[in-house]
PDB file of N, CA and C in Angstrom:
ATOM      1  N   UNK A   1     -17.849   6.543  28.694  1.00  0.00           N
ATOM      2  CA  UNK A   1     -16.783   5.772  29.295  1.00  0.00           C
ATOM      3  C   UNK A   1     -15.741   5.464  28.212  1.00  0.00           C
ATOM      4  N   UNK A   2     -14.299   5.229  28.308  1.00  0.00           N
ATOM      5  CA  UNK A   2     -13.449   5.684  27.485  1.00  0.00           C
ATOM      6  C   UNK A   2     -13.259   3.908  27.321  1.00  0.00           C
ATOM      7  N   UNK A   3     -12.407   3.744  25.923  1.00  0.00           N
ATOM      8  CA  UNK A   3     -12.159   2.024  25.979  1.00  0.00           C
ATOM      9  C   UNK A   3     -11.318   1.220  26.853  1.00  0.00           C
ATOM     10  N   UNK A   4     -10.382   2.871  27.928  1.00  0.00           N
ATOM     11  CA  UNK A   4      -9.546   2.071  28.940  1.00  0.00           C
ATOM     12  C   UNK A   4     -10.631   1.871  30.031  1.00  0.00           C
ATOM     13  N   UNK A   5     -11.546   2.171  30.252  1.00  0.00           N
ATOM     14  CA  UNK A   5     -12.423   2.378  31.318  1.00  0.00           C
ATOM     15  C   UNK A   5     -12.994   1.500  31.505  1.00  0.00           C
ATOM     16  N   UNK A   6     -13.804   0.873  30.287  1.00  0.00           N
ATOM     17  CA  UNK A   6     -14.878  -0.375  29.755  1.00  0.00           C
ATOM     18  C   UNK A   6     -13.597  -1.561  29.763  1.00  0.00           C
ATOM     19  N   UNK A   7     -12.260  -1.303  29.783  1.00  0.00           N
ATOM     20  CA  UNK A   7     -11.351  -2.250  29.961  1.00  0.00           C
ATOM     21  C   UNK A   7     -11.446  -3.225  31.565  1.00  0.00           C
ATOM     22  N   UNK A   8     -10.904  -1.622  32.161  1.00  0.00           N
ATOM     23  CA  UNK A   8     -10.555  -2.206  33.584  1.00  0.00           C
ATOM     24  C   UNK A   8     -11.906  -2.725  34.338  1.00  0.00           C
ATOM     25  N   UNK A   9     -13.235  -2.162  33.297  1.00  0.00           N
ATOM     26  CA  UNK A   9     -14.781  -2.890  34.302  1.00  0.00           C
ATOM     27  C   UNK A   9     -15.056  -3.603  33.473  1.00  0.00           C
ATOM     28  N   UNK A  10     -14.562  -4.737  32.828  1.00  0.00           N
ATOM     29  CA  UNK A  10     -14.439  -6.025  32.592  1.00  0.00           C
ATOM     30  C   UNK A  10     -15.306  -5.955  31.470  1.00  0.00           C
ATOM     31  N   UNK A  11     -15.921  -5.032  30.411  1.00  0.00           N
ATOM     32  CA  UNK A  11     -16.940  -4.671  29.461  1.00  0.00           C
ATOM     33  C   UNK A  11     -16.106  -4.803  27.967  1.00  0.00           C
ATOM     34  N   UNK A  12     -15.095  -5.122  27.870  1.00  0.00           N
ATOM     35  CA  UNK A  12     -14.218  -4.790  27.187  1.00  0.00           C
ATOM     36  C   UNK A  12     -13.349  -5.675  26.701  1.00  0.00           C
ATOM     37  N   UNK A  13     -13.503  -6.607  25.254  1.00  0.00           N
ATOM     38  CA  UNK A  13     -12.320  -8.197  25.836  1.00  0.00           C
ATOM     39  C   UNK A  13     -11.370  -7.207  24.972  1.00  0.00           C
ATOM     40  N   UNK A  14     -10.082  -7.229  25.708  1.00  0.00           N
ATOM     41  CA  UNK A  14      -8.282  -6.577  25.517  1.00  0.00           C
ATOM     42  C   UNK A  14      -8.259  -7.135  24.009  1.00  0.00           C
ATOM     43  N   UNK A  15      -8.711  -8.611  23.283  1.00  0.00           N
ATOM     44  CA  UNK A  15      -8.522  -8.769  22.167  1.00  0.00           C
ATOM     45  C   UNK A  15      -9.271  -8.347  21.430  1.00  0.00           C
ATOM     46  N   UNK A  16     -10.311  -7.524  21.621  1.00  0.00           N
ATOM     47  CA  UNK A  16     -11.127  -6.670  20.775  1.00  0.00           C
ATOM     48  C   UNK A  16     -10.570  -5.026  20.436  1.00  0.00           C
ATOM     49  N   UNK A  17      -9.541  -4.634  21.017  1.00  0.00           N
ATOM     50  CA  UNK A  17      -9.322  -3.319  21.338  1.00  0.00           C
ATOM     51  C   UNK A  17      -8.283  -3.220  19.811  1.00  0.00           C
ATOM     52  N   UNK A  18      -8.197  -1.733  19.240  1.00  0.00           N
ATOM     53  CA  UNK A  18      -7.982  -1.390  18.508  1.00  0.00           C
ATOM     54  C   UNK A  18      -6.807  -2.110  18.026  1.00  0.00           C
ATOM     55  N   UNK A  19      -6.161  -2.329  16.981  1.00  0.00           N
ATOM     56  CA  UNK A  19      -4.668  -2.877  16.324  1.00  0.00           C
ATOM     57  C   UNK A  19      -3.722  -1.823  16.330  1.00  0.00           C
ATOM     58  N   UNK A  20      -4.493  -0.682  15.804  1.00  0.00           N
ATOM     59  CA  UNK A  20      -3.545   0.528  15.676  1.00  0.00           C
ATOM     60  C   UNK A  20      -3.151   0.343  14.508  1.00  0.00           C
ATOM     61  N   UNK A  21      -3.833  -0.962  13.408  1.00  0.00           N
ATOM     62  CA  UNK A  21      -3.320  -0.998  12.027  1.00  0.00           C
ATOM     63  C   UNK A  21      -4.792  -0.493  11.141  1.00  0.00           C
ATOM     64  N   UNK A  22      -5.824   0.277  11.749  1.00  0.00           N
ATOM     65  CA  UNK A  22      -6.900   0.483  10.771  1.00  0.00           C
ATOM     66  C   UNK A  22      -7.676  -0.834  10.531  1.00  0.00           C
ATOM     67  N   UNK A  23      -7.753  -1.762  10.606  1.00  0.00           N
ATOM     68  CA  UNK A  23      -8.418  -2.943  10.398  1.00  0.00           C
ATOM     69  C   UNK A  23      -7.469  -3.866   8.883  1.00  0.00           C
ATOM     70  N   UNK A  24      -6.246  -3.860   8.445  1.00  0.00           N
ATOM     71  CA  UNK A  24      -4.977  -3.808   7.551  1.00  0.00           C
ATOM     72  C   UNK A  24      -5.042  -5.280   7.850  1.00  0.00           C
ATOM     73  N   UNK A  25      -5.330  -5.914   9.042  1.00  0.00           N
ATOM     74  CA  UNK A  25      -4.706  -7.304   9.340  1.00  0.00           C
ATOM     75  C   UNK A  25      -6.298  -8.103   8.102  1.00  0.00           C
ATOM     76  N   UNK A  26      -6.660  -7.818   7.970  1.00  0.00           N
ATOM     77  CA  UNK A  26      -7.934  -8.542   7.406  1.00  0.00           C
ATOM     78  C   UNK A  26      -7.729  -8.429   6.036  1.00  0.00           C
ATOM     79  N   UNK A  27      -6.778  -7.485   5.560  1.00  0.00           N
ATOM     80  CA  UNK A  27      -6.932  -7.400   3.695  1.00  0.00           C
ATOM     81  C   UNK A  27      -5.895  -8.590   3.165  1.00  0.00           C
ATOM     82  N   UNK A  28      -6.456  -8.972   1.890  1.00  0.00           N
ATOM     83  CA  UNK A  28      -5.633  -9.968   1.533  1.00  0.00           C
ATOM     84  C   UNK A  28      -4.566  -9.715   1.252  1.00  0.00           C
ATOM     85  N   UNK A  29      -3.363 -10.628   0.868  1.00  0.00           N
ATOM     86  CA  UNK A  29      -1.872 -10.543   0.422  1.00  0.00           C
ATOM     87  C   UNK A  29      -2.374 -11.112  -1.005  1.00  0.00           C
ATOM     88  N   UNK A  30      -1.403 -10.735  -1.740  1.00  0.00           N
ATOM     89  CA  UNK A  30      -1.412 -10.552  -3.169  1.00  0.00           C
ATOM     90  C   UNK A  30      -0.153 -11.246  -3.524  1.00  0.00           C
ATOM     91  N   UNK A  31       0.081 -11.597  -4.609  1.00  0.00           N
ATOM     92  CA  UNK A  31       1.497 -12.270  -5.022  1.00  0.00           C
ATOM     93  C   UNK A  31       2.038 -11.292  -6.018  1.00  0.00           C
ATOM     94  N   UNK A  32       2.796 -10.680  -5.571  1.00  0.00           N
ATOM     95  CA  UNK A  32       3.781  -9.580  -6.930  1.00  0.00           C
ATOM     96  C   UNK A  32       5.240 -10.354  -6.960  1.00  0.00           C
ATOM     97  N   UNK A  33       5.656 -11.226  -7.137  1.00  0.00           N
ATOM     98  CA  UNK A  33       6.770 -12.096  -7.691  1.00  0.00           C
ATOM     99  C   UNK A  33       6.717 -13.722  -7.233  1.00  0.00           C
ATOM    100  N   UNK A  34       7.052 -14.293  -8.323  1.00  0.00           N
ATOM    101  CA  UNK A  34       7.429 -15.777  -8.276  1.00  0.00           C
ATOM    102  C   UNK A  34       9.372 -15.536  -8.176  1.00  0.00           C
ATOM    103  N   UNK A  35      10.176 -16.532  -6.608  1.00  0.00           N
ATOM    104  CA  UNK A  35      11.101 -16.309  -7.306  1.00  0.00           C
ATOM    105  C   UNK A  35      11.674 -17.593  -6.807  1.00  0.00           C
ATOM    106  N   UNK A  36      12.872 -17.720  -7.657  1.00  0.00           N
ATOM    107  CA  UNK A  36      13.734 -18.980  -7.545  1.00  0.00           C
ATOM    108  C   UNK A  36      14.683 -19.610  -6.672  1.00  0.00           C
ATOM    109  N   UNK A  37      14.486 -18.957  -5.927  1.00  0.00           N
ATOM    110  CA  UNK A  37      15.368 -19.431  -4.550  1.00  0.00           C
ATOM    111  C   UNK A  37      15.133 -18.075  -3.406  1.00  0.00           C
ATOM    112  N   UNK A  38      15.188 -19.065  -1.898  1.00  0.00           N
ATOM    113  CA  UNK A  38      15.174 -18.450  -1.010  1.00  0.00           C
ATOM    114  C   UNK A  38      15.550 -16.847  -0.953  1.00  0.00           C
ATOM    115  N   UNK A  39      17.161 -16.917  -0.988  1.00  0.00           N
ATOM    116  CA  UNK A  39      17.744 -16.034  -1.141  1.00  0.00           C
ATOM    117  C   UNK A  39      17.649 -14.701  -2.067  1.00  0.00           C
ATOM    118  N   UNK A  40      17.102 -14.828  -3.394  1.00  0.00           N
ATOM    119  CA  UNK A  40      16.530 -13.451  -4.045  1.00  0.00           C
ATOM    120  C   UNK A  40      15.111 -13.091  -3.162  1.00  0.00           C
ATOM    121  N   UNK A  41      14.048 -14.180  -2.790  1.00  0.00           N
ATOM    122  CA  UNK A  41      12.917 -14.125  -2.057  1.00  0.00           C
ATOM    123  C   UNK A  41      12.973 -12.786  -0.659  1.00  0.00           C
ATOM    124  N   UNK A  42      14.178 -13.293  -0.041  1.00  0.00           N
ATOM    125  CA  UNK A  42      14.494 -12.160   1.196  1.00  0.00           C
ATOM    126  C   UNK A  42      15.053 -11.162   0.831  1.00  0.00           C
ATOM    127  N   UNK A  43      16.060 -11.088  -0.210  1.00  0.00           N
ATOM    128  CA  UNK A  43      16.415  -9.700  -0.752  1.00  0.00           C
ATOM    129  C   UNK A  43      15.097  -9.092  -1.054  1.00  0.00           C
ATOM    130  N   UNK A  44      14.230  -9.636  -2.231  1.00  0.00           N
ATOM    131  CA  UNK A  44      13.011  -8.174  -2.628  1.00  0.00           C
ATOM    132  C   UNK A  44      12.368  -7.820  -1.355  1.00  0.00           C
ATOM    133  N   UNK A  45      12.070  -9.080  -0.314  1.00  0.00           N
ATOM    134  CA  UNK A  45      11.668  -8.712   0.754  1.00  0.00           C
ATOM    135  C   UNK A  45      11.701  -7.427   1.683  1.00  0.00           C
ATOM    136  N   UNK A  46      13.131  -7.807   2.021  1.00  0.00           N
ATOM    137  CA  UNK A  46      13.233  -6.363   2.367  1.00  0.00           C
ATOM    138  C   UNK A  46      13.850  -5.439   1.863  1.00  0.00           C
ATOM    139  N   UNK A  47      13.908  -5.105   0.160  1.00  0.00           N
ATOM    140  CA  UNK A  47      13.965  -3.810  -0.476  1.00  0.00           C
ATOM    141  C   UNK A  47      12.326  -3.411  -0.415  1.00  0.00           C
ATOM    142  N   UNK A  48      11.270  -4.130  -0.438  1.00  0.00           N
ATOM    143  CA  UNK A  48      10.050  -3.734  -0.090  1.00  0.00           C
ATOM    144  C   UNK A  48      10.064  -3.473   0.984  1.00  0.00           C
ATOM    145  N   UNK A  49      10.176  -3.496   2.416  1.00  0.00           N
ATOM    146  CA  UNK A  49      10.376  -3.180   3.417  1.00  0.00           C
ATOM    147  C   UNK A  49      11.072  -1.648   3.494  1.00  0.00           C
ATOM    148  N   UNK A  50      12.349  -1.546   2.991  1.00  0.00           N
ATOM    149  CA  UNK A  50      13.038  -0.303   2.972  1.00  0.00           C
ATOM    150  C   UNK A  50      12.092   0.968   2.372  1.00  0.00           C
ATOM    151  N   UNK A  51      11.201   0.324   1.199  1.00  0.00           N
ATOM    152  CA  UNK A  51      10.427   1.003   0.458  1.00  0.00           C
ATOM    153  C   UNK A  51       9.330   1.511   1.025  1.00  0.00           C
ATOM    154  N   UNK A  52       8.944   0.622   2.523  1.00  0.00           N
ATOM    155  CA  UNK A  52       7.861   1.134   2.924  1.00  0.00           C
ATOM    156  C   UNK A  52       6.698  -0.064   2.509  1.00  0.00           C
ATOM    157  N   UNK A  53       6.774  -1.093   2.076  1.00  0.00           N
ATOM    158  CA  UNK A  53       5.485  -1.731   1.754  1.00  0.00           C
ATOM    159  C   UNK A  53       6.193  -3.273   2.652  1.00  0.00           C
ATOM    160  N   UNK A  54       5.237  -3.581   3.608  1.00  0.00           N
ATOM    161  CA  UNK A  54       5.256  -4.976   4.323  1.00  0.00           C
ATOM    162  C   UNK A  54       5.058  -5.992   3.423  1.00  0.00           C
ATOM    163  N   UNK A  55       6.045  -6.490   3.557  1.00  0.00           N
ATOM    164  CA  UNK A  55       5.858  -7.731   2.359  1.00  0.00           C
ATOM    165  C   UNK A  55       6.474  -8.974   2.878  1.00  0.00           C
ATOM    166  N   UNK A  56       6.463 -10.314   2.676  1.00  0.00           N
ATOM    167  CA  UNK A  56       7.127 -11.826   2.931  1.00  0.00           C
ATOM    168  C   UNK A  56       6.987 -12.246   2.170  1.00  0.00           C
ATOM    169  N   UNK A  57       8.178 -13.174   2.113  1.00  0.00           N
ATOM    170  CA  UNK A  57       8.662 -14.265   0.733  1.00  0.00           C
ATOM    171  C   UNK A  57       8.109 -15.513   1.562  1.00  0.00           C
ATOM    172  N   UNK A  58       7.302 -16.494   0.703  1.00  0.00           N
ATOM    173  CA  UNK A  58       6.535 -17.316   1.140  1.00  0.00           C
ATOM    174  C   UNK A  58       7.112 -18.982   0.094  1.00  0.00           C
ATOM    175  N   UNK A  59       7.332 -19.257   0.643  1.00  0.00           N
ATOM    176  CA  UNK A  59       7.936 -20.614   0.112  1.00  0.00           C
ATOM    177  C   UNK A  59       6.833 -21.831   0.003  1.00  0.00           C
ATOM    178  N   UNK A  60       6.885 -21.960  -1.364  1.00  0.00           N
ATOM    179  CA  UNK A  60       5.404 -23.434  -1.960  1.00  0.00           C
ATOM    180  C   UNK A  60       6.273 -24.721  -1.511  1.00  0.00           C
ATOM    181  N   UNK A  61       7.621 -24.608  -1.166  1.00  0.00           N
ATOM    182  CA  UNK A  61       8.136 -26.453  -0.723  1.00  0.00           C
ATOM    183  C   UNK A  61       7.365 -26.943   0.721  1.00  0.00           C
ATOM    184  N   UNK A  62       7.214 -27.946   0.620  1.00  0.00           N
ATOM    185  CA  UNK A  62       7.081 -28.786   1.857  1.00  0.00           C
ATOM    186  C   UNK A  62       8.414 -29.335   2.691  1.00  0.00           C
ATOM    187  N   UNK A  63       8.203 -29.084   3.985  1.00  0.00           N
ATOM    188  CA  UNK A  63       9.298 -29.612   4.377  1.00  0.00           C
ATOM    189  C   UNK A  63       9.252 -31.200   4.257  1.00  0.00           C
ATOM    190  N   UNK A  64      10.510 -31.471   4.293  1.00  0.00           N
ATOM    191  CA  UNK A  64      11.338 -32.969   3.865  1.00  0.00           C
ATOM    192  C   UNK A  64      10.925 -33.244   2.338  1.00  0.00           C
ATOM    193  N   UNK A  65       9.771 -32.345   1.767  1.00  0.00           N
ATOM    194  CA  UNK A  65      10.339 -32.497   0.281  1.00  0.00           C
ATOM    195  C   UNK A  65      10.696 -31.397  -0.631  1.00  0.00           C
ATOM    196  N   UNK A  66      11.278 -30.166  -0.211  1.00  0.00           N
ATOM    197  CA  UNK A  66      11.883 -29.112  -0.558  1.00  0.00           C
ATOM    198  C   UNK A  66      12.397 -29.296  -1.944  1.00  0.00           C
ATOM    199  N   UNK A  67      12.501 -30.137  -2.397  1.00  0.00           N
ATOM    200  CA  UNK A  67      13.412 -30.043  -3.933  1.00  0.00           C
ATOM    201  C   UNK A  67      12.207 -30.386  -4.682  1.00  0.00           C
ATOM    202  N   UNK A  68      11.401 -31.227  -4.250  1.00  0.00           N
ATOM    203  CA  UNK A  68      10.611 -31.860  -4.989  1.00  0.00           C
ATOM    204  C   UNK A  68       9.355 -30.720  -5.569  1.00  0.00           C
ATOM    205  N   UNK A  69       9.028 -30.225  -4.600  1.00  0.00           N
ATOM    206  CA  UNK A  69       8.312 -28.725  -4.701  1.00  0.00           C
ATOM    207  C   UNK A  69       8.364 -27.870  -5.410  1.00  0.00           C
ATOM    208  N   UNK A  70       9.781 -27.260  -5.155  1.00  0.00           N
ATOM    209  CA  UNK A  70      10.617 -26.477  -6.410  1.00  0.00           C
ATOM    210  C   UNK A  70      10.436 -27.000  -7.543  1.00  0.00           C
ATOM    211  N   UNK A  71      10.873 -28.265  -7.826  1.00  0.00           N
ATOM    212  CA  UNK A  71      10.621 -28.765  -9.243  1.00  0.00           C
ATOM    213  C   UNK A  71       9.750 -28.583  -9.805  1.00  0.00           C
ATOM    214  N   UNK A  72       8.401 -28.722  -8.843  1.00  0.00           N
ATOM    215  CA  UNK A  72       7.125 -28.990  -9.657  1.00  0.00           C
ATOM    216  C   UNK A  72       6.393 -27.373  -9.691  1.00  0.00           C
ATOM    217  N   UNK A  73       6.472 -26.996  -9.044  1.00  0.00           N
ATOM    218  CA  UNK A  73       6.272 -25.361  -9.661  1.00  0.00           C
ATOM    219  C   UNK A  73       7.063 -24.986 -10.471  1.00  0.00           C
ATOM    220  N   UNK A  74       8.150 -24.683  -9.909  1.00  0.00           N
ATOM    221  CA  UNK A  74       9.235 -23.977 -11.104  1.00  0.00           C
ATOM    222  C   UNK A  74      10.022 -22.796 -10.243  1.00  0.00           C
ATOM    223  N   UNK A  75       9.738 -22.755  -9.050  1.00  0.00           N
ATOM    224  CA  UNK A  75      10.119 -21.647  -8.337  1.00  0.00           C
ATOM    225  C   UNK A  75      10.194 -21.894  -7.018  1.00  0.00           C
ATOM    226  N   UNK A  76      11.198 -21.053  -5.573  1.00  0.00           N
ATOM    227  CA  UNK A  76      11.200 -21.613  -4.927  1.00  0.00           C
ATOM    228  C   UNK A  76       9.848 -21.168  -3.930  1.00  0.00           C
ATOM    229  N   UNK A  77       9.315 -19.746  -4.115  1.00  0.00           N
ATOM    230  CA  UNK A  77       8.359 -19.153  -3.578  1.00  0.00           C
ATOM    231  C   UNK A  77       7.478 -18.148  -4.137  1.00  0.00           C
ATOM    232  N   UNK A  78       7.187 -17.341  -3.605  1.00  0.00           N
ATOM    233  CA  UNK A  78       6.317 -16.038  -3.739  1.00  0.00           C
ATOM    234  C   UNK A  78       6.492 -14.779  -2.740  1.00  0.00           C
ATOM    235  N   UNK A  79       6.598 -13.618  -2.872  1.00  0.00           N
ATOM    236  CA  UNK A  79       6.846 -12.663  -2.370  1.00  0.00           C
ATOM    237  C   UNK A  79       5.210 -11.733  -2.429  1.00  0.00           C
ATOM    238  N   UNK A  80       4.672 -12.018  -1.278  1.00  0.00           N
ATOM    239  CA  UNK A  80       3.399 -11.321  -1.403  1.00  0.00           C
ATOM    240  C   UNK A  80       3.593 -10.282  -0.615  1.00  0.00           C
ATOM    241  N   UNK A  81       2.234  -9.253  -0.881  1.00  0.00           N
ATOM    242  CA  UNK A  81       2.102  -8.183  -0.358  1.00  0.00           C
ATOM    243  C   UNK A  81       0.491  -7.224   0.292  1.00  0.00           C
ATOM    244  N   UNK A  82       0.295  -6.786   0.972  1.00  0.00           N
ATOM    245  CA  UNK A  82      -1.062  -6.053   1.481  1.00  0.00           C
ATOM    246  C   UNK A  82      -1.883  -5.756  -0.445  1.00  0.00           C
ATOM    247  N   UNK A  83      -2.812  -5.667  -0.532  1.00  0.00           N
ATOM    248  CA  UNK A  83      -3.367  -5.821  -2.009  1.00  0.00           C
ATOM    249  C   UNK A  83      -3.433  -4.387  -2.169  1.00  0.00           C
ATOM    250  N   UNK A  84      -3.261  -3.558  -1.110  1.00  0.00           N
ATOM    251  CA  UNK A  84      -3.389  -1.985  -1.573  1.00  0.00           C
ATOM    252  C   UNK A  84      -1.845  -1.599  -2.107  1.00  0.00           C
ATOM    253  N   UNK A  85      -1.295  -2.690  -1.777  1.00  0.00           N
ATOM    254  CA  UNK A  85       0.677  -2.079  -2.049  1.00  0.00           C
ATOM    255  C   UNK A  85       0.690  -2.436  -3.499  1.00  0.00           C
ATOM    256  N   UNK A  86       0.031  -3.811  -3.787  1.00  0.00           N
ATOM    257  CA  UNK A  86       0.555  -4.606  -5.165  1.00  0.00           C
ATOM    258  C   UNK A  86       1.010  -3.710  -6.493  1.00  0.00           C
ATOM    259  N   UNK A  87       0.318  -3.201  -6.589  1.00  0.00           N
ATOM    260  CA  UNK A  87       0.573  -1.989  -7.890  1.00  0.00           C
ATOM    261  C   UNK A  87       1.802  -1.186  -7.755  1.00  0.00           C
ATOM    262  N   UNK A  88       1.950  -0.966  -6.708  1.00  0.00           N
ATOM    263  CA  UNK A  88       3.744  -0.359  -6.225  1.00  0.00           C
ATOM    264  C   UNK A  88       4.568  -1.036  -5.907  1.00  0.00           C
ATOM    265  N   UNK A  89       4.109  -2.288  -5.785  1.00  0.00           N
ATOM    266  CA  UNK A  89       5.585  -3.487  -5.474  1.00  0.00           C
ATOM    267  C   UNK A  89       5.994  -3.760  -6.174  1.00  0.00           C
ATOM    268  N   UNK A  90       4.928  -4.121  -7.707  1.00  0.00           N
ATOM    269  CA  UNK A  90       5.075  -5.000  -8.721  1.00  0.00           C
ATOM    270  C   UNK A  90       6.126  -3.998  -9.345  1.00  0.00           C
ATOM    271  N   UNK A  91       5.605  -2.137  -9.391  1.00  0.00           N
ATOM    272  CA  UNK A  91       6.712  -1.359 -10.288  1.00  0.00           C
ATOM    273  C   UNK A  91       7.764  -1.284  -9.641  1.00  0.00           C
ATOM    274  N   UNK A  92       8.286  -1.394  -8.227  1.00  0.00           N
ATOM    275  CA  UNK A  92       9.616  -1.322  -7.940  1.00  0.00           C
ATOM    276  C   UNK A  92      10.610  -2.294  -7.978  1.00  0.00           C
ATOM    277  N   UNK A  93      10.017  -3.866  -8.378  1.00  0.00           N
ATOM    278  CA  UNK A  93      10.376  -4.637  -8.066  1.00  0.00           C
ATOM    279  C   UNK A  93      10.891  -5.153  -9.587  1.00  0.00           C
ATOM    280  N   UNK A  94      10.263  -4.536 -10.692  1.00  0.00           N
ATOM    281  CA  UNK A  94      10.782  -4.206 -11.780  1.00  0.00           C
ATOM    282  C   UNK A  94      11.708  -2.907 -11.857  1.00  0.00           C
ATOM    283  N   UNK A  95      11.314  -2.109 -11.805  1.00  0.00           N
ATOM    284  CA  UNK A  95      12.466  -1.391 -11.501  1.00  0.00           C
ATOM    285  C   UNK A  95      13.784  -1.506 -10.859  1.00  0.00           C
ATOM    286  N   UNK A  96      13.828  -2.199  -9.765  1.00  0.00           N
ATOM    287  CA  UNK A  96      15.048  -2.336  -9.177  1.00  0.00           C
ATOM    288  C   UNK A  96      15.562  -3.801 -10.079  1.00  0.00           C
ATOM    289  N   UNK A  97      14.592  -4.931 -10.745  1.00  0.00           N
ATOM    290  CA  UNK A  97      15.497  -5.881 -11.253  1.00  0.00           C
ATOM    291  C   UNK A  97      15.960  -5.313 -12.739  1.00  0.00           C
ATOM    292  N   UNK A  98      15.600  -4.576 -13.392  1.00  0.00           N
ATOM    293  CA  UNK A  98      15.865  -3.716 -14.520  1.00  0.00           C
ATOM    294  C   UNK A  98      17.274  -3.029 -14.679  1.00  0.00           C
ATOM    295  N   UNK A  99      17.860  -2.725 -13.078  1.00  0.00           N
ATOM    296  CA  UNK A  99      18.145  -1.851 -13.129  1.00  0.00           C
ATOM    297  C   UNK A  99      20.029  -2.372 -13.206  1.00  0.00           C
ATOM    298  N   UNK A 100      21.130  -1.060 -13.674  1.00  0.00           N
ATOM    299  CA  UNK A 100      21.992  -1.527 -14.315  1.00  0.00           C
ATOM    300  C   UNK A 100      23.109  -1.646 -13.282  1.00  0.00           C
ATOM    301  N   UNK A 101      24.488  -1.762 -12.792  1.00  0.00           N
ATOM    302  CA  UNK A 101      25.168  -1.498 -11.880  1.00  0.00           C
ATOM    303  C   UNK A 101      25.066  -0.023 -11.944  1.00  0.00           C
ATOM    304  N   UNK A 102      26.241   0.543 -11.450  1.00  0.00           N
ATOM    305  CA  UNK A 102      26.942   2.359 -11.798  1.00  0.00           C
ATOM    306  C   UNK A 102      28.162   1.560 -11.282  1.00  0.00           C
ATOM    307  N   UNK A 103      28.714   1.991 -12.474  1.00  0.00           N
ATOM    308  CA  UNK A 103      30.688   2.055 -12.244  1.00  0.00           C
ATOM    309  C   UNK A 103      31.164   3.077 -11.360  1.00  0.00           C
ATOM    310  N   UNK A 104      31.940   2.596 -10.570  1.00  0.00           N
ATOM    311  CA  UNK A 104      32.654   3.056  -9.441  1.00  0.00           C
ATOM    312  C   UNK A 104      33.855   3.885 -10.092  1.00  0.00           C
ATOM    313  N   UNK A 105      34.566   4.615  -9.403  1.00  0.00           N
ATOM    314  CA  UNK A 105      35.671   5.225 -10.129  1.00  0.00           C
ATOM    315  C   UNK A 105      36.878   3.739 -10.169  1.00  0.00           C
ATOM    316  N   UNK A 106      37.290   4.517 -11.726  1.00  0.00           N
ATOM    317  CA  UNK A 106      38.273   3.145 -12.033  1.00  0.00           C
ATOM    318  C   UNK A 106      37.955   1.973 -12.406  1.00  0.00           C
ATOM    319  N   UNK A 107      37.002   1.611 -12.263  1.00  0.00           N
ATOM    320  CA  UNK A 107      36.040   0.431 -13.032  1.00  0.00           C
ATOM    321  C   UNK A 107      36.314   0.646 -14.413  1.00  0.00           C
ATOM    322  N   UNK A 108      36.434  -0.555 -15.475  1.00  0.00           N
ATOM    323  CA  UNK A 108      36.387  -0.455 -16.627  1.00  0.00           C
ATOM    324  C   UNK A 108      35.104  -1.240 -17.138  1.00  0.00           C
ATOM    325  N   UNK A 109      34.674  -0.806 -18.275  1.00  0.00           N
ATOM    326  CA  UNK A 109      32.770  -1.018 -18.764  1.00  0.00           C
ATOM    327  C   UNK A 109      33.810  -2.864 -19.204  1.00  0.00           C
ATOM    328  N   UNK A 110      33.295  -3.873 -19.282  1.00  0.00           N
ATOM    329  CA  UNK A 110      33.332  -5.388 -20.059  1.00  0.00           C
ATOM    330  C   UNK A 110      33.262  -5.276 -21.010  1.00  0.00           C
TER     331      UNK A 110
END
């Protein structure tokens, strides 16, 4: 009997049925950056995303004490990732902050 089969004869709870993610929802997230405000947090975000690795910027403030938080870490969040990505987030994420402009035509170097 197929798993739509054991579905519709009630053998089957719908929240047991496959993810279609390999069993992915169960591995831990990893932290590959501390960063200092929201806003760089969603940029690496989704240059990891573009890259192919699911990742979220995760913020240590509490609401109504948001500054106070920041202070006492030193940062405004964390940008974690699936623990099988970490090793490729951590190098792109150096890589891309490493990395230099390229002058446009007509640009002069500072």
């Amino acid at each position: 009997m197929s798993d739509e089969e054991e579905e519709r004869a009630g053998r089957r709870n719908p929240s047991e049925a496959d993810s279609g993610q390999g069993g992915l929802e169960n591995e831990p997230l990893v932290v590959v950056r501390e960063v200092p405000d929201e806003s760089t947090g969603t940029l690496l975000r989704d240059f990891l995303k573009a890259q192919g690795i699911e990742a979220v910027a995760v913020p240590v403030q509490i609401p109504w004490f948001s500054t106070l938080e920041s202070l006492h870490h030193g940062y405004w969040g964390r940008v974690e990732v699936l623990g099988k990505d970490a090793d490729r987030a951590r190098a792109l994420i150096e890589e891309y902050l490493s990395a230099a402009p390229e002058q446009g035509p007509g640009e002069e170097t500072a």
